[in-house]
PDB file of N, CA and C in Angstrom:
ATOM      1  N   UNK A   1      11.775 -30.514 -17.654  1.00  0.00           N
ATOM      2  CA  UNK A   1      10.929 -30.118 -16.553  1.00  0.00           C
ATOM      3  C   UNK A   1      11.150 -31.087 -15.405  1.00  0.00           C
ATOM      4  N   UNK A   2      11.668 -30.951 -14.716  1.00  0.00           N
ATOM      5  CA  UNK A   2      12.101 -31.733 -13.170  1.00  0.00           C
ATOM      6  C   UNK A   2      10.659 -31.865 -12.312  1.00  0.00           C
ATOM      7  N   UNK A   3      10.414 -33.052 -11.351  1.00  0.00           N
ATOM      8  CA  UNK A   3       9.494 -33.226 -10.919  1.00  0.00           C
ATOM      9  C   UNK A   3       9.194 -32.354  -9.824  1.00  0.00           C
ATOM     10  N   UNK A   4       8.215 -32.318  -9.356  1.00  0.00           N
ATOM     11  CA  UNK A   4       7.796 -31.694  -8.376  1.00  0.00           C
ATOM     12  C   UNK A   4       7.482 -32.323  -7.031  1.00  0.00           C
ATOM     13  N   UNK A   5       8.322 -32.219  -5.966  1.00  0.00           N
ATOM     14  CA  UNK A   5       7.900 -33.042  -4.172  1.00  0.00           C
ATOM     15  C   UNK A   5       7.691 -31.985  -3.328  1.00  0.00           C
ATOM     16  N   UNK A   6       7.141 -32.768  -2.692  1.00  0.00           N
ATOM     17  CA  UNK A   6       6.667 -31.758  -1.135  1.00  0.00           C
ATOM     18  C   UNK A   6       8.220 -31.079  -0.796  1.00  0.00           C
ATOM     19  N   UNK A   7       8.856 -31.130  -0.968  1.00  0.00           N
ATOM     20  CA  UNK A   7      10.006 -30.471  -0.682  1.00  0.00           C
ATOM     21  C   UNK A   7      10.430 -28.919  -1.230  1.00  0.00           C
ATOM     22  N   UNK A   8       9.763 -29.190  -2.431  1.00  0.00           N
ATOM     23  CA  UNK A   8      10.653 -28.299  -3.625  1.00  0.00           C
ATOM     24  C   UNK A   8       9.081 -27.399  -3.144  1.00  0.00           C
ATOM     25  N   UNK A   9       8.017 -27.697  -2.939  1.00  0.00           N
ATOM     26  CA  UNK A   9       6.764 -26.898  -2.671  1.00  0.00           C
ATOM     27  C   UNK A   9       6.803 -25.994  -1.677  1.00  0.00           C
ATOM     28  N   UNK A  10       7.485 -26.597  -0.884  1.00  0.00           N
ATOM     29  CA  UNK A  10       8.130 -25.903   0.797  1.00  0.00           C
ATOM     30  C   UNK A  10       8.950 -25.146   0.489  1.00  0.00           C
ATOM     31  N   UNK A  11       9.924 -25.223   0.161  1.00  0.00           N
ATOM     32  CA  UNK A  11      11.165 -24.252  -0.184  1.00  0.00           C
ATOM     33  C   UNK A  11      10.304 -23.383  -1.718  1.00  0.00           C
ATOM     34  N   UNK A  12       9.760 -23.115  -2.113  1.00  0.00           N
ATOM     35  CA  UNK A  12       8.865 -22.430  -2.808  1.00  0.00           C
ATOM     36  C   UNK A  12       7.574 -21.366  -2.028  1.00  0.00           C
ATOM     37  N   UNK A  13       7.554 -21.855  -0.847  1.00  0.00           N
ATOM     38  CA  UNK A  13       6.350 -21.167  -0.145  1.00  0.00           C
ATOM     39  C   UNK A  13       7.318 -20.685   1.244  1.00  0.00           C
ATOM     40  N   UNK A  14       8.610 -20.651   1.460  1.00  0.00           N
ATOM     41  CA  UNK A  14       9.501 -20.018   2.395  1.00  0.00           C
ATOM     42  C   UNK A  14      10.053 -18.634   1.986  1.00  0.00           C
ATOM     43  N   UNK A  15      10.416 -18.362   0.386  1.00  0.00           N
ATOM     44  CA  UNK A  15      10.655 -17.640  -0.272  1.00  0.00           C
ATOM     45  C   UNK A  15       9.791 -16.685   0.176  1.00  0.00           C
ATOM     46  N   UNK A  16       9.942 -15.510   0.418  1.00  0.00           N
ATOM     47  CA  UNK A  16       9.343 -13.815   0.278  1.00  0.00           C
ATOM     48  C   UNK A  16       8.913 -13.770  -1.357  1.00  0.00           C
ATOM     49  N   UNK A  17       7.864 -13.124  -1.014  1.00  0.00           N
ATOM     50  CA  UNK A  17       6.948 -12.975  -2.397  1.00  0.00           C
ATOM     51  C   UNK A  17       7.110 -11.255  -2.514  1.00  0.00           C
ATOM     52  N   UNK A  18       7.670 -10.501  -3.621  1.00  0.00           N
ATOM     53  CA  UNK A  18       7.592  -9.371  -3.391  1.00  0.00           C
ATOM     54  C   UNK A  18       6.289  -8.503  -2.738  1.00  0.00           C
ATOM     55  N   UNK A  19       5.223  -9.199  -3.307  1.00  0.00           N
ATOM     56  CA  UNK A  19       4.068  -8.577  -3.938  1.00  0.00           C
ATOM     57  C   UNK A  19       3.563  -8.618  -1.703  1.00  0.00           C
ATOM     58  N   UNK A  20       4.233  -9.562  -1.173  1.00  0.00           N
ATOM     59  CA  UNK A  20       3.739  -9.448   0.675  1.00  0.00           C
ATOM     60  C   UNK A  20       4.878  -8.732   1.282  1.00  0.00           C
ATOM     61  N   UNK A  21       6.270  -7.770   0.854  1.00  0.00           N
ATOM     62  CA  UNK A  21       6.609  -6.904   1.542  1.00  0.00           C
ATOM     63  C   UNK A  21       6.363  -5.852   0.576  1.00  0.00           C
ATOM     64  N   UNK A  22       5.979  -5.456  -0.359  1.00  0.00           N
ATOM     65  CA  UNK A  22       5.380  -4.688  -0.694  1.00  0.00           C
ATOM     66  C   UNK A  22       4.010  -4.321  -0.812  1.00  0.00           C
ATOM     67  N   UNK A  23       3.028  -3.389   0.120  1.00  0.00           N
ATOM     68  CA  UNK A  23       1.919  -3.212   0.098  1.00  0.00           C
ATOM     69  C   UNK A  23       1.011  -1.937   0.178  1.00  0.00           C
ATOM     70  N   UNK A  24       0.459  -1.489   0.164  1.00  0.00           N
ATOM     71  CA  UNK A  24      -0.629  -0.224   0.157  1.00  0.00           C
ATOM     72  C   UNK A  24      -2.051  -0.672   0.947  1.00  0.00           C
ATOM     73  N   UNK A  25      -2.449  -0.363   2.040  1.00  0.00           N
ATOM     74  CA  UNK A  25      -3.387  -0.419   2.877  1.00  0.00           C
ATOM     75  C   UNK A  25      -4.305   0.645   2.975  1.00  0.00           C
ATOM     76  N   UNK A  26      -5.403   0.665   2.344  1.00  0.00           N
ATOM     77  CA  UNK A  26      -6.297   1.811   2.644  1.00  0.00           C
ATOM     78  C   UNK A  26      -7.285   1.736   3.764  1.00  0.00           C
ATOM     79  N   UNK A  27      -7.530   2.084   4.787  1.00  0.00           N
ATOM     80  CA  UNK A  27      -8.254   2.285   5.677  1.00  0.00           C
ATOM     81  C   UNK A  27      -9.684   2.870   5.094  1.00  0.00           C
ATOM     82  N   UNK A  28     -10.509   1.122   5.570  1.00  0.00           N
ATOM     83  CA  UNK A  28     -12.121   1.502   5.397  1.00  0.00           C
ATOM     84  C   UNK A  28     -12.702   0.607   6.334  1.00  0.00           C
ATOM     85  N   UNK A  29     -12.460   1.589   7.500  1.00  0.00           N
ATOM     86  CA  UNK A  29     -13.642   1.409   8.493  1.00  0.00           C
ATOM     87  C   UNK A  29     -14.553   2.941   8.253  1.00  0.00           C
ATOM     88  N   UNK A  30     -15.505   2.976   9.316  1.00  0.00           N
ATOM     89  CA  UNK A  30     -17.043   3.867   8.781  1.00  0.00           C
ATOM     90  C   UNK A  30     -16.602   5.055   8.519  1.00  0.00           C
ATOM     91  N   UNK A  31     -15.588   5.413   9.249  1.00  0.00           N
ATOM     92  CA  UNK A  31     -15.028   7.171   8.957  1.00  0.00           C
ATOM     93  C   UNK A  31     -14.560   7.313   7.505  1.00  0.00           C
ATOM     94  N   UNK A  32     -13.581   6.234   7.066  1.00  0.00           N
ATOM     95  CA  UNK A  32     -12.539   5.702   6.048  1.00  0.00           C
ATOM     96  C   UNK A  32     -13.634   6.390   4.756  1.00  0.00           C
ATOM     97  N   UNK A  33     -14.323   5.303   5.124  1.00  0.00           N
ATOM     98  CA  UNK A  33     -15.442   5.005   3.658  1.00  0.00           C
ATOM     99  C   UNK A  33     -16.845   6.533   3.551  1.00  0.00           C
ATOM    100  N   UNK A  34     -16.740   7.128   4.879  1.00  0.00           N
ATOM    101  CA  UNK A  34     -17.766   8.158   4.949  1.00  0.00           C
ATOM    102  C   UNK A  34     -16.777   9.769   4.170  1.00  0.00           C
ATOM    103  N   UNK A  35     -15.095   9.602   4.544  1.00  0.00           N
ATOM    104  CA  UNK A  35     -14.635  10.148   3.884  1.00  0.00           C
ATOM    105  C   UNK A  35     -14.095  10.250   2.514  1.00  0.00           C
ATOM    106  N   UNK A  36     -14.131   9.195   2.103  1.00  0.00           N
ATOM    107  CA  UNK A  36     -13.833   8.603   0.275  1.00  0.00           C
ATOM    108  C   UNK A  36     -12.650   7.867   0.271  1.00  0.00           C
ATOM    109  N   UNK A  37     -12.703   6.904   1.217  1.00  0.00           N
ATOM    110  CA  UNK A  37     -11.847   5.749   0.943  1.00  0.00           C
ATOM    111  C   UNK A  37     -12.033   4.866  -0.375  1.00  0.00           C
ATOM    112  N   UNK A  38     -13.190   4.906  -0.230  1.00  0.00           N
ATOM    113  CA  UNK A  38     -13.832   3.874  -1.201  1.00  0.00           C
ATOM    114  C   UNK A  38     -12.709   4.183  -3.254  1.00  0.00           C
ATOM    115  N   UNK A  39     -12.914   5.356  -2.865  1.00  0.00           N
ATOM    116  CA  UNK A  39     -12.484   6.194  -4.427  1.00  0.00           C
ATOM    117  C   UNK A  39     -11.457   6.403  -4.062  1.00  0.00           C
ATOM    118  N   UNK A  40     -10.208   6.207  -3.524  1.00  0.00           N
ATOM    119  CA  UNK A  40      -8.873   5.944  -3.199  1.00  0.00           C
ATOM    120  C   UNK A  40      -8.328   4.895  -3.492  1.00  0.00           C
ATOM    121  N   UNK A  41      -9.211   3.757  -2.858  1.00  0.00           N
ATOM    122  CA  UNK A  41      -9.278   2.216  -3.062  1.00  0.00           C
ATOM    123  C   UNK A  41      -9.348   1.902  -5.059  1.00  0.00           C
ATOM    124  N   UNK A  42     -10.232   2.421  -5.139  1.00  0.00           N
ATOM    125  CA  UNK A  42     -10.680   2.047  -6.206  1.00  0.00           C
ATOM    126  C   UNK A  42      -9.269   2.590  -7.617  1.00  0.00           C
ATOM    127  N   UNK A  43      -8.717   4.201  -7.058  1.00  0.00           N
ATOM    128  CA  UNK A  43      -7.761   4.482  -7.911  1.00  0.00           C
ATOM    129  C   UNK A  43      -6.209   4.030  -7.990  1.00  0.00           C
ATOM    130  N   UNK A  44      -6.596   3.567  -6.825  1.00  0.00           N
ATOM    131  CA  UNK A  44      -4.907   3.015  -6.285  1.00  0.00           C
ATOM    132  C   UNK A  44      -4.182   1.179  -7.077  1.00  0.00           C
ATOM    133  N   UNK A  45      -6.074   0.534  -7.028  1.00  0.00           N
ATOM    134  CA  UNK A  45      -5.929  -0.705  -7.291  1.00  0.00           C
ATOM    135  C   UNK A  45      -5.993  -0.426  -9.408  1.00  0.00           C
ATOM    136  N   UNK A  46      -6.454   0.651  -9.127  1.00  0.00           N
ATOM    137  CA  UNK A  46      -5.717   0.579 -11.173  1.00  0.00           C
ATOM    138  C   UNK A  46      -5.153   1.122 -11.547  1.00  0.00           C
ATOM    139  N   UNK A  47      -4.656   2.109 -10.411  1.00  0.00           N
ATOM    140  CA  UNK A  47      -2.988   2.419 -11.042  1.00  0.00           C
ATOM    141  C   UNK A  47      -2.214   1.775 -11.074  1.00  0.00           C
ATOM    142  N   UNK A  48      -2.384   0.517 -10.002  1.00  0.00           N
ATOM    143  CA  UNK A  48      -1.372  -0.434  -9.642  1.00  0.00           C
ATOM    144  C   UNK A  48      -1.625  -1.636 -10.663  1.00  0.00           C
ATOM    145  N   UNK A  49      -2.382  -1.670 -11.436  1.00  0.00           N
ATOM    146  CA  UNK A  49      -2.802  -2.874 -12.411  1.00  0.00           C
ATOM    147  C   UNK A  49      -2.104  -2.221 -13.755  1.00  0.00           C
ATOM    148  N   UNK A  50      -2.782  -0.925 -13.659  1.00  0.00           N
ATOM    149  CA  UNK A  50      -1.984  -0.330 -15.237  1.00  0.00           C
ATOM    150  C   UNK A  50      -1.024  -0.433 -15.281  1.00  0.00           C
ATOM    151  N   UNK A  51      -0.064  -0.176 -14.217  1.00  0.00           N
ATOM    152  CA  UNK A  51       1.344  -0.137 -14.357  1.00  0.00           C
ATOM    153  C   UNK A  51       1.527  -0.849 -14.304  1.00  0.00           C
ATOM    154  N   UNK A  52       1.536  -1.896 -13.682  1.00  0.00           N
ATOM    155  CA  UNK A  52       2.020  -2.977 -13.507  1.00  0.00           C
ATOM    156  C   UNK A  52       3.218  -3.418 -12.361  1.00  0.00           C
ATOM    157  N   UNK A  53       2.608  -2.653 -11.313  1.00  0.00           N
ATOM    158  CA  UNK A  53       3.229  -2.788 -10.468  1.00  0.00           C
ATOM    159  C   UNK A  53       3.185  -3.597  -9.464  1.00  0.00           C
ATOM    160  N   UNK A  54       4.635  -4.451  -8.909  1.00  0.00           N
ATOM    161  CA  UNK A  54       4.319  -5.680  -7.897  1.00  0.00           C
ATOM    162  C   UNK A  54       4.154  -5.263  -6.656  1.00  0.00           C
ATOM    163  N   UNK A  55       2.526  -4.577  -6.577  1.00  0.00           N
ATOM    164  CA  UNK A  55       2.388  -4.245  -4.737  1.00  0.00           C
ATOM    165  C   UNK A  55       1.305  -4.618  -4.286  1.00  0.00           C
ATOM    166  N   UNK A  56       0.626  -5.180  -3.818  1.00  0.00           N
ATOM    167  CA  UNK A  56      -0.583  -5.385  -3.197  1.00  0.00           C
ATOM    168  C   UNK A  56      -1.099  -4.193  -2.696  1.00  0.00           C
ATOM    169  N   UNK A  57      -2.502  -3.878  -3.167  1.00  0.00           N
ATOM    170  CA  UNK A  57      -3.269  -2.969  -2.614  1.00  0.00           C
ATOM    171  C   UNK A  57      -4.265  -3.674  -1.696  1.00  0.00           C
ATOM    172  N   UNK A  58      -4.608  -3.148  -0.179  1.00  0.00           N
ATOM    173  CA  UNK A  58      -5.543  -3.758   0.599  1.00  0.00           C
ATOM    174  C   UNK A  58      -6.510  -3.271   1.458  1.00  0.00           C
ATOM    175  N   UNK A  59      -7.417  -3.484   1.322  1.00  0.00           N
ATOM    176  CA  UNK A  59      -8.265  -3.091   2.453  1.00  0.00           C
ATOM    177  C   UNK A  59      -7.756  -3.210   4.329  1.00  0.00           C
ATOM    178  N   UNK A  60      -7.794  -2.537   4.998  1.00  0.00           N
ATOM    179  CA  UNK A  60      -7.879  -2.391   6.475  1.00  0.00           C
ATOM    180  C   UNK A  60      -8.752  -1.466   7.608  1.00  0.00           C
ATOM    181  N   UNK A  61      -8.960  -2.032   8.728  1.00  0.00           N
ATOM    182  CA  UNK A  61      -9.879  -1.245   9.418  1.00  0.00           C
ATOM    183  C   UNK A  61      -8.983  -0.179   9.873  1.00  0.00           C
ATOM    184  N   UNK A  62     -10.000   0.505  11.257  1.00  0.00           N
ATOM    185  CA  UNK A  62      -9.568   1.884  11.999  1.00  0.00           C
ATOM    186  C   UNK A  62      -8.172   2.055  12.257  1.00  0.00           C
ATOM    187  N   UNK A  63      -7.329   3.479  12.153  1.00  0.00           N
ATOM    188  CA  UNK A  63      -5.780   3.609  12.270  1.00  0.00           C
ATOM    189  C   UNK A  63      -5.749   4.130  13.505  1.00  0.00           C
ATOM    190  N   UNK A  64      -7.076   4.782  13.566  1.00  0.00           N
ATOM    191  CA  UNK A  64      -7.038   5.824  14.753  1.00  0.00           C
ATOM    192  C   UNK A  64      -7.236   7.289  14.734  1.00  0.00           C
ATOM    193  N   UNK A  65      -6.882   7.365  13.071  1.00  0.00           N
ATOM    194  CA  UNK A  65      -6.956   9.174  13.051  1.00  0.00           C
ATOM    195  C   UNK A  65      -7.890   9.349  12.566  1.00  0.00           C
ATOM    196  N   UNK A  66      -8.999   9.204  12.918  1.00  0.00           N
ATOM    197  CA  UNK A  66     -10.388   9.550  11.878  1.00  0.00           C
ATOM    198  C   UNK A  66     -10.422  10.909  11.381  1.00  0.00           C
ATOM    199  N   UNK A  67      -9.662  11.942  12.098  1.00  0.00           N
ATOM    200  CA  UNK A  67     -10.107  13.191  11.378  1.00  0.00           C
ATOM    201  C   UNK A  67      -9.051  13.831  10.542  1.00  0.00           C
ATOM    202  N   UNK A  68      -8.099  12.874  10.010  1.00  0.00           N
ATOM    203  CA  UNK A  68      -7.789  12.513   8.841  1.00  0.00           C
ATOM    204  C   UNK A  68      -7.789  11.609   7.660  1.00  0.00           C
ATOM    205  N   UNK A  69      -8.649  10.984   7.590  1.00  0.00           N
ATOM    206  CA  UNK A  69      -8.897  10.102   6.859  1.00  0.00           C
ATOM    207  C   UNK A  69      -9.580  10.697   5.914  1.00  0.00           C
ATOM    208  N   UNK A  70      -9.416  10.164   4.026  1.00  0.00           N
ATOM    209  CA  UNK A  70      -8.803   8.756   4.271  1.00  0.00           C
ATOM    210  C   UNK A  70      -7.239   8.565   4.670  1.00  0.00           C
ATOM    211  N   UNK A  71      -7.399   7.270   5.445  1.00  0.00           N
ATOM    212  CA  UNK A  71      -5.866   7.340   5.757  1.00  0.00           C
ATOM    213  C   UNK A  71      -5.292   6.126   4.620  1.00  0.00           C
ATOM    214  N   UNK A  72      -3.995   6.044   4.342  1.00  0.00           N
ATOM    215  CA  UNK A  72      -3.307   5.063   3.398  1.00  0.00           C
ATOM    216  C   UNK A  72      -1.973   4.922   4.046  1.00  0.00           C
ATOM    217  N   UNK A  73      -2.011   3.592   4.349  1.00  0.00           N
ATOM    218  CA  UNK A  73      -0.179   2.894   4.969  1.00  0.00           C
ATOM    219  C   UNK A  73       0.144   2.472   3.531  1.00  0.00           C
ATOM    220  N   UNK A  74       1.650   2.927   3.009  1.00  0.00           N
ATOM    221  CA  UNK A  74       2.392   2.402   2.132  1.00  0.00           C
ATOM    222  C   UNK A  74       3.486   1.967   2.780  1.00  0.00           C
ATOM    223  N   UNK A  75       4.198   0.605   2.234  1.00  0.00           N
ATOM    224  CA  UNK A  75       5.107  -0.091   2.875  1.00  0.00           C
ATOM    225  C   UNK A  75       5.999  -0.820   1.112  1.00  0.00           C
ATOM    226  N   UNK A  76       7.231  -0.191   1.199  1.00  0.00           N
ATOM    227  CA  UNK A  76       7.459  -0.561  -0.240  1.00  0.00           C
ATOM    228  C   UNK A  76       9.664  -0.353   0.494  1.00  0.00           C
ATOM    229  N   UNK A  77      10.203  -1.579  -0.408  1.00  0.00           N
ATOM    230  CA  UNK A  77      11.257  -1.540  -0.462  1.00  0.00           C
ATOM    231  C   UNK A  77      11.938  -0.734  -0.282  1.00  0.00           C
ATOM    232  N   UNK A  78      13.274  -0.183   0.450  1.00  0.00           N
ATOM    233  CA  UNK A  78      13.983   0.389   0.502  1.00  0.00           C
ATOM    234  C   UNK A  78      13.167   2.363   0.983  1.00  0.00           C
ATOM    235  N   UNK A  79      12.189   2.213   1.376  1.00  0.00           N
ATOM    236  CA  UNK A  79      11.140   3.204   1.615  1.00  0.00           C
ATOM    237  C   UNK A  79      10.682   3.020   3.258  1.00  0.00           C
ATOM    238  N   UNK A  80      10.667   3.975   3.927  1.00  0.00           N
ATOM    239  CA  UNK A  80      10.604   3.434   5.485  1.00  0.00           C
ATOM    240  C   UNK A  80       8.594   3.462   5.021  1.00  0.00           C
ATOM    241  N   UNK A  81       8.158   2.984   6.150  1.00  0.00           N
ATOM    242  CA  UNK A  81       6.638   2.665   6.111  1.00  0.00           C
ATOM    243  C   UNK A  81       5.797   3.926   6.467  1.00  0.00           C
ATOM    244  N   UNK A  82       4.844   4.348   5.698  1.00  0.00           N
ATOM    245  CA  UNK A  82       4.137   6.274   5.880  1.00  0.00           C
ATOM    246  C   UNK A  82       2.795   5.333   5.781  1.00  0.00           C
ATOM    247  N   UNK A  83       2.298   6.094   6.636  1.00  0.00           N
ATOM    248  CA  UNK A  83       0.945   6.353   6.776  1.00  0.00           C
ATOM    249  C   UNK A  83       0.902   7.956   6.059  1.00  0.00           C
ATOM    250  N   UNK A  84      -0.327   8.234   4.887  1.00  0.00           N
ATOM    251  CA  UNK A  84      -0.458   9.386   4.230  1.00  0.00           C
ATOM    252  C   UNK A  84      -2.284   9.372   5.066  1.00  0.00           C
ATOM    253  N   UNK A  85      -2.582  10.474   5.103  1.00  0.00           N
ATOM    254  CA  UNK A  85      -3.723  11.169   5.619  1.00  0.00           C
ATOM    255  C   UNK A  85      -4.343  12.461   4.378  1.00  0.00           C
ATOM    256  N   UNK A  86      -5.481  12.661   5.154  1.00  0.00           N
ATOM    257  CA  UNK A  86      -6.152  13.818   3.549  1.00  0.00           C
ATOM    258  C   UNK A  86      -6.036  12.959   2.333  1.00  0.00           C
ATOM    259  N   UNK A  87      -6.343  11.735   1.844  1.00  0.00           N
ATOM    260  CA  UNK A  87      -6.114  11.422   0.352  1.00  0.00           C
ATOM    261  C   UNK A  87      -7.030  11.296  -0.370  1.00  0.00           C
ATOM    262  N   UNK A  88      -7.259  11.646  -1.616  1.00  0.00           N
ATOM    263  CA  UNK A  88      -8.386  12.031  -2.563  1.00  0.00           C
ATOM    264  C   UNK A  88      -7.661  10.961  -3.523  1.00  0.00           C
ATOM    265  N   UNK A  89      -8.492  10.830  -4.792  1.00  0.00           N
ATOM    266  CA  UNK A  89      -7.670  10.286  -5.911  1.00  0.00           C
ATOM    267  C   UNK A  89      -6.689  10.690  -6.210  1.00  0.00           C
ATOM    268  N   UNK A  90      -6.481  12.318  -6.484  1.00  0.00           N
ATOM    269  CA  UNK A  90      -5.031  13.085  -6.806  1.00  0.00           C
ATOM    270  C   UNK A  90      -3.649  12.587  -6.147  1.00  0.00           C
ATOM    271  N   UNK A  91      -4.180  12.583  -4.615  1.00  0.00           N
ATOM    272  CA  UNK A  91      -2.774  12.484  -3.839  1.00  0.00           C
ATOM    273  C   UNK A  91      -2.558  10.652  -4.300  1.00  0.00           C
ATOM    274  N   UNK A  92      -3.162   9.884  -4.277  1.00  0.00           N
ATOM    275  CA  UNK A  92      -3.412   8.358  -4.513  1.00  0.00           C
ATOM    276  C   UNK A  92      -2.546   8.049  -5.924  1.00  0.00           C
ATOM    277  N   UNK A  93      -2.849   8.900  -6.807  1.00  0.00           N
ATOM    278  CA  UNK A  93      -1.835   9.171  -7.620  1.00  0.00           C
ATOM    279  C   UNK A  93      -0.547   9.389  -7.469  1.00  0.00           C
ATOM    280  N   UNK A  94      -0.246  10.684  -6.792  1.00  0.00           N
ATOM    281  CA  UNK A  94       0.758  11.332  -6.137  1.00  0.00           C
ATOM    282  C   UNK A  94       1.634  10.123  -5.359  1.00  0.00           C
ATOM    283  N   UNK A  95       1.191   9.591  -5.202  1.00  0.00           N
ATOM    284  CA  UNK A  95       1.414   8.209  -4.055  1.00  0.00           C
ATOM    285  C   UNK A  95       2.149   7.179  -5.164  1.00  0.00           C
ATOM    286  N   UNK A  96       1.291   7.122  -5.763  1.00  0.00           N
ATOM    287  CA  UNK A  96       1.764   5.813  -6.512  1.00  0.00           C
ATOM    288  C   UNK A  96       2.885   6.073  -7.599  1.00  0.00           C
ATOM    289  N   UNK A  97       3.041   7.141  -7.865  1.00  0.00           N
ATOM    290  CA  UNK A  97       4.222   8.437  -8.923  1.00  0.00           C
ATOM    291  C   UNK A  97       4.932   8.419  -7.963  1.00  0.00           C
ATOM    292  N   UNK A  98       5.257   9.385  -7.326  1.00  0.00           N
ATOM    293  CA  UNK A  98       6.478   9.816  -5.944  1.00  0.00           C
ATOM    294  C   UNK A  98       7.077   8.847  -5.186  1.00  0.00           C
ATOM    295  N   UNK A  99       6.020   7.896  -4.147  1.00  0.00           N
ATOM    296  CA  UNK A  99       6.808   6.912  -3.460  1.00  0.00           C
ATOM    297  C   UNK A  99       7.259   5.989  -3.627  1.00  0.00           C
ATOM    298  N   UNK A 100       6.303   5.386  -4.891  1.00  0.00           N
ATOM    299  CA  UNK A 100       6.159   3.757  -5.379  1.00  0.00           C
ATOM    300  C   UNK A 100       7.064   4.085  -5.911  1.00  0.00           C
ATOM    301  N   UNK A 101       7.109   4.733  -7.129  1.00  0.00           N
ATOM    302  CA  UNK A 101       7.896   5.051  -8.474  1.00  0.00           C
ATOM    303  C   UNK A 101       9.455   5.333  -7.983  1.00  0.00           C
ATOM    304  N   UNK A 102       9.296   6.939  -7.633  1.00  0.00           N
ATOM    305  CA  UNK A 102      10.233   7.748  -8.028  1.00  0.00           C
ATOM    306  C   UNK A 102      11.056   7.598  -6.724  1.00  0.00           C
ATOM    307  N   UNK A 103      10.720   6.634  -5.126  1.00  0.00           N
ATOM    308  CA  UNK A 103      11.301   6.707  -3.925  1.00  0.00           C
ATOM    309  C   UNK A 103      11.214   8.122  -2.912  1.00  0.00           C
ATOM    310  N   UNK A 104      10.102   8.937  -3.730  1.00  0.00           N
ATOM    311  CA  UNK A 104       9.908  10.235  -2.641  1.00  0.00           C
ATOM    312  C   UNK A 104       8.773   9.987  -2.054  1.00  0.00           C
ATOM    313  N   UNK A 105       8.841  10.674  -0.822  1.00  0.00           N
ATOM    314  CA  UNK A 105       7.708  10.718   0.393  1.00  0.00           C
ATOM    315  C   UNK A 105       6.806  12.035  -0.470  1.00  0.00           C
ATOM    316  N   UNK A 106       5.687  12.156  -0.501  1.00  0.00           N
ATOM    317  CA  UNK A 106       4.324  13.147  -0.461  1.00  0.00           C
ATOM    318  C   UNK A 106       4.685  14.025   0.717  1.00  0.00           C
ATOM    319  N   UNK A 107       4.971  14.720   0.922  1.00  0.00           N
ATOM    320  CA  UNK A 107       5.396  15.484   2.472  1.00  0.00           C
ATOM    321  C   UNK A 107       4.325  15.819   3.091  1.00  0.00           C
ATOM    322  N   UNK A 108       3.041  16.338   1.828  1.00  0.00           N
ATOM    323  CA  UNK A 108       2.292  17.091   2.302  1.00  0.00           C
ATOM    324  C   UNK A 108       1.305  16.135   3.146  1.00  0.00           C
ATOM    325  N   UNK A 109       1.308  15.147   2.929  1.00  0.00           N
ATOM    326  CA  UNK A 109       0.297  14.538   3.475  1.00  0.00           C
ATOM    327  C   UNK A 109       0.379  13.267   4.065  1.00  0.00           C
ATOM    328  N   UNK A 110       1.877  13.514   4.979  1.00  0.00           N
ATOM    329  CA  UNK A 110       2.526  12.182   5.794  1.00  0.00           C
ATOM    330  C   UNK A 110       1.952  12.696   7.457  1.00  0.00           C
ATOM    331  N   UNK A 111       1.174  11.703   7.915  1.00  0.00           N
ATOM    332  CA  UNK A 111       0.834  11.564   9.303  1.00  0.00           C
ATOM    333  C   UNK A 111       1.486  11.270  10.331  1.00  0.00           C
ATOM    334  N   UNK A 112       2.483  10.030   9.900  1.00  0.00           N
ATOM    335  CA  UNK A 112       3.354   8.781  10.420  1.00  0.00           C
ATOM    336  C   UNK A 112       4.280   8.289   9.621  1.00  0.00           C
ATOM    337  N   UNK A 113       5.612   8.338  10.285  1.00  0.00           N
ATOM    338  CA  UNK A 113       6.427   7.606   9.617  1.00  0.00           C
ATOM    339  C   UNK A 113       7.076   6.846  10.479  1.00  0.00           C
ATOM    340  N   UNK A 114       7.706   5.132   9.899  1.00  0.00           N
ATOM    341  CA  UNK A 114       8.031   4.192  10.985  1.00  0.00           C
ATOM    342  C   UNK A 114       9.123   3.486   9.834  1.00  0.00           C
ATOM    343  N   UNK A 115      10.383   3.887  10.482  1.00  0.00           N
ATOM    344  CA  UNK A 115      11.598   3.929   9.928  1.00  0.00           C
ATOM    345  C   UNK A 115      12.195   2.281  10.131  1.00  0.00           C
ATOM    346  N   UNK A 116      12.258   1.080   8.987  1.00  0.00           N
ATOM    347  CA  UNK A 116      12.155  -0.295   9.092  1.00  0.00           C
ATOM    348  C   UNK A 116      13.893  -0.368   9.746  1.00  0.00           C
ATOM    349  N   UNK A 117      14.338  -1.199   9.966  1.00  0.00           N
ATOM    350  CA  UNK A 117      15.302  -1.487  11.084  1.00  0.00           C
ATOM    351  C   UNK A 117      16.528  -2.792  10.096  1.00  0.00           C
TER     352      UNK A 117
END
């Protein structure tokens, strides 16, 4: 076991952590949560535990589209960045099967897409 210096701590905390370019953002500001963010939130963060998957699920405020919400930004490797709109538990599923998983977009229920560079 080699020692540990402020050096080796630094070059340890420069490194990309998968789990911060990979993420899932559910939008819960008042519309978010009046439309069932809350139960999106809630299915997304244990699908993502069951599986065991390295993505951060997170809370965020207003996107802008309130009269689609709930809204959900997924941002995952080799996957350009979607905002999904209309999401219930089903599609949250759908989400975490199709895009996470399998590298397909949900078609039905893409708002925004922002193609990484």
């Amino acid at each position: 076991m080699s020692k540990i210096t402020k050096e080796s701590l630094e070059n340890i905390a420069k490194q990309p952590k998968k789990e911060e370019n990979n993420w899932i953002k559910v939008g819960m500001s008042s519309c978010g949560i009046a439309a069932g963010a809350d139960e999106v939130f809630k299915v997304l963060t244990e699908e993502v535990k069951k599986r065991n998957i390295p993505v951060a699920v997170k809370k965020c405020g207003c996107v802008g589209m309130c009269s689609v919400e709930p809204l959900v930004e997924v941002n995952v490797d080799g996957m350009p960045q979607v905002t999904y709109g209309r999401v219930n538990g089903e599609v949250a599923i759908q989400i975490i099967e199709e895009h996470i998983h399998n590298h397909r977009l949900v078609n039905d229920h893409i708002y925004d897409i922002q193609v990484k560079k």
